[in-house]
Protein backbone atom coordinates (compact mmCIF):
# COMPACT_ATOMS: atom_id res chain seq x y z
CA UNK A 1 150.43 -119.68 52.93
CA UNK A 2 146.83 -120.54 52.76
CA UNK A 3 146.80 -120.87 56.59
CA UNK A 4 148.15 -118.10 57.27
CA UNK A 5 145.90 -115.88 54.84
CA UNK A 6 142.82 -117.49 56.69
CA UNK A 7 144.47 -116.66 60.18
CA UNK A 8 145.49 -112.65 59.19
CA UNK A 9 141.92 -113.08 57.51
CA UNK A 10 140.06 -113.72 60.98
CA UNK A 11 141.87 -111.40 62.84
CA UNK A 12 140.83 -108.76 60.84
CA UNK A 13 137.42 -109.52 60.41
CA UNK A 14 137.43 -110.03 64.74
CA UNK A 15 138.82 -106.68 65.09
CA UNK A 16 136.51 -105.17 62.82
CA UNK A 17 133.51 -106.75 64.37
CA UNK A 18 135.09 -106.07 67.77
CA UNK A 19 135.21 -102.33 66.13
CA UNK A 20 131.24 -101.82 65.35
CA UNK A 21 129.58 -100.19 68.58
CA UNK A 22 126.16 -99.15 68.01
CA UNK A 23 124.99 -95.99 69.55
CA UNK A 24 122.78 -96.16 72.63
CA UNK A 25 119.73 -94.64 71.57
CA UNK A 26 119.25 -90.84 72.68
CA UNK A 27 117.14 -90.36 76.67
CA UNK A 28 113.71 -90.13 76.22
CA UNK A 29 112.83 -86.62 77.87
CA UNK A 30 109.66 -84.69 77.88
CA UNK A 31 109.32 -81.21 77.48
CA UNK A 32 106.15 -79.49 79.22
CA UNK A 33 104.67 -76.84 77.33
CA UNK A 34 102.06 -74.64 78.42
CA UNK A 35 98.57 -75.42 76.55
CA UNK A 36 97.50 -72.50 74.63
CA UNK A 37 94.52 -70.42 75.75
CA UNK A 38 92.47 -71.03 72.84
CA UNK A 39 93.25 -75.11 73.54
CA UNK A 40 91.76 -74.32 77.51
CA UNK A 41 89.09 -72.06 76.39
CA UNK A 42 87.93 -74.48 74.06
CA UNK A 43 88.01 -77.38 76.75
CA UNK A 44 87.09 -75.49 79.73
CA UNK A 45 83.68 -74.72 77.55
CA UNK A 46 83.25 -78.32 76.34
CA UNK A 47 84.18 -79.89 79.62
CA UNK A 48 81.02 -77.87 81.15
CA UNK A 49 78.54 -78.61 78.67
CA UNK A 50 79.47 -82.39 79.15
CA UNK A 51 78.65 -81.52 83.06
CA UNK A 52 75.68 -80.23 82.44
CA UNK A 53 76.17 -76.70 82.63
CA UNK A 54 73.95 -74.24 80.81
CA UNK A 55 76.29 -71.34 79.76
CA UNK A 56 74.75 -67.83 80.00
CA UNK A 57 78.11 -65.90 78.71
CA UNK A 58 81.21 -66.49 77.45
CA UNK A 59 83.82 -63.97 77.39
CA UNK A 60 87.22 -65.06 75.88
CA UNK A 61 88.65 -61.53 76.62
CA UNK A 62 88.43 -61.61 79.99
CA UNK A 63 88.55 -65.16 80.39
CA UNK A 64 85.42 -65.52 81.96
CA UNK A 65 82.35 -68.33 81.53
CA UNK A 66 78.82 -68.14 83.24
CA UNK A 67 76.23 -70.36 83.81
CA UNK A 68 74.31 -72.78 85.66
CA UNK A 69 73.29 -75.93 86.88
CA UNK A 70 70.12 -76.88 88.51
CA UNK A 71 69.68 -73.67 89.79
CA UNK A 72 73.62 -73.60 91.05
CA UNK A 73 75.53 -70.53 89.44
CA UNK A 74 78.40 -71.76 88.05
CA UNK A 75 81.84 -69.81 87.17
CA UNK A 76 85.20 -70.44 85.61
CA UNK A 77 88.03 -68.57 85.08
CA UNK A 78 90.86 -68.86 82.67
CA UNK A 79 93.70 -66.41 84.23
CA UNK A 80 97.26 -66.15 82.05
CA UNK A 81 100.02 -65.99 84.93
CA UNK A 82 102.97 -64.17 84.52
CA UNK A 83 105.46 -67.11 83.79
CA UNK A 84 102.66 -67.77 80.56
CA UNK A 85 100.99 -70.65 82.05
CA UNK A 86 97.47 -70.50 82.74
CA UNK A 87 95.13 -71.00 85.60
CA UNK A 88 91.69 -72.44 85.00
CA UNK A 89 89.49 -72.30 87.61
CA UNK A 90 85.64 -73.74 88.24
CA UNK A 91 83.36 -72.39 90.43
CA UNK A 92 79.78 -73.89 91.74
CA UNK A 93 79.47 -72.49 95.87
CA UNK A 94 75.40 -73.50 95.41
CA UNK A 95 75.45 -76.96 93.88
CA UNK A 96 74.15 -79.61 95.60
CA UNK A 97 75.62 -82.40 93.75
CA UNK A 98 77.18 -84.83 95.36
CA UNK A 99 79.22 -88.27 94.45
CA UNK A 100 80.78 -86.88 92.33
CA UNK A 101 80.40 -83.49 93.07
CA UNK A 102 80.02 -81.03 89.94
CA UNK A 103 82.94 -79.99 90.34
CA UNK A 104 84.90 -83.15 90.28
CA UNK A 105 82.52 -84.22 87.23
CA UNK A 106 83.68 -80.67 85.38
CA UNK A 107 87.22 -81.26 86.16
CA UNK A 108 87.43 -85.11 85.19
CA UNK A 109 85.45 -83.72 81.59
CA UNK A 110 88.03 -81.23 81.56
CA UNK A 111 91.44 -83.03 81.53
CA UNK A 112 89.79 -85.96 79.19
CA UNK A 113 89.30 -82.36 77.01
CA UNK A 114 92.57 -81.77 77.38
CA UNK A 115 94.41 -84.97 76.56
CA UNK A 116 95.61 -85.73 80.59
């Protein structure tokens, strides 16, 4: 009797065991969410005083920020789009800087601003 209470007593514990399935752990997905305008504003002003750029006026209203750069007028632009992202755009026709460009330097300070 003794054998067979050991045999029904590891066929049970193999079917339990056989029973346990862990879960596979849930898909790692991302979920892209607009950065708020305050967020870009905020960056958009630090990334151009880490370029270098004197700021003559900010406007958060309108979106707009002036100023310059070794004589260079500089703009940027912070336009909400209809689908409630946002476009952020840097402007500097007159700048002579080169490798890297000012703009390239304001962008690069920009997305470091921004977390990217």
């Amino acid at each position: 009797m003794t054998r067979q209470f050991r045999l029904i007593a590891s066929l049970c514990l193999c079917t339990s065991l056989a029973a346990c399935v862990y879960p596979y752990p849930a898909p790692y997905t991302t979920t892209m969410v607009p950065a708020s305008f305050d967020r870009s504003w905020d960056a958009a002003l630090g990334a151009a005083a880490d370029a270098g750029v004197q700021i003559s006026s900010a406007d958060q209203a309108s979106g707009r920020i002036t100023g310059s750069k070794a004589g260079a007028s500089v703009v940027i632009l912070l336009l909400r789009q209809n689908d409630g992202s946002l476009q952020v755009s840097f402007n500097a026709p007159d700048s002579r800087e080169i490798n890297p460009t000012l703009n390239d330097r304001w962008l690069s300070a920009y997305n470091r601003r921004m977390g990217r």
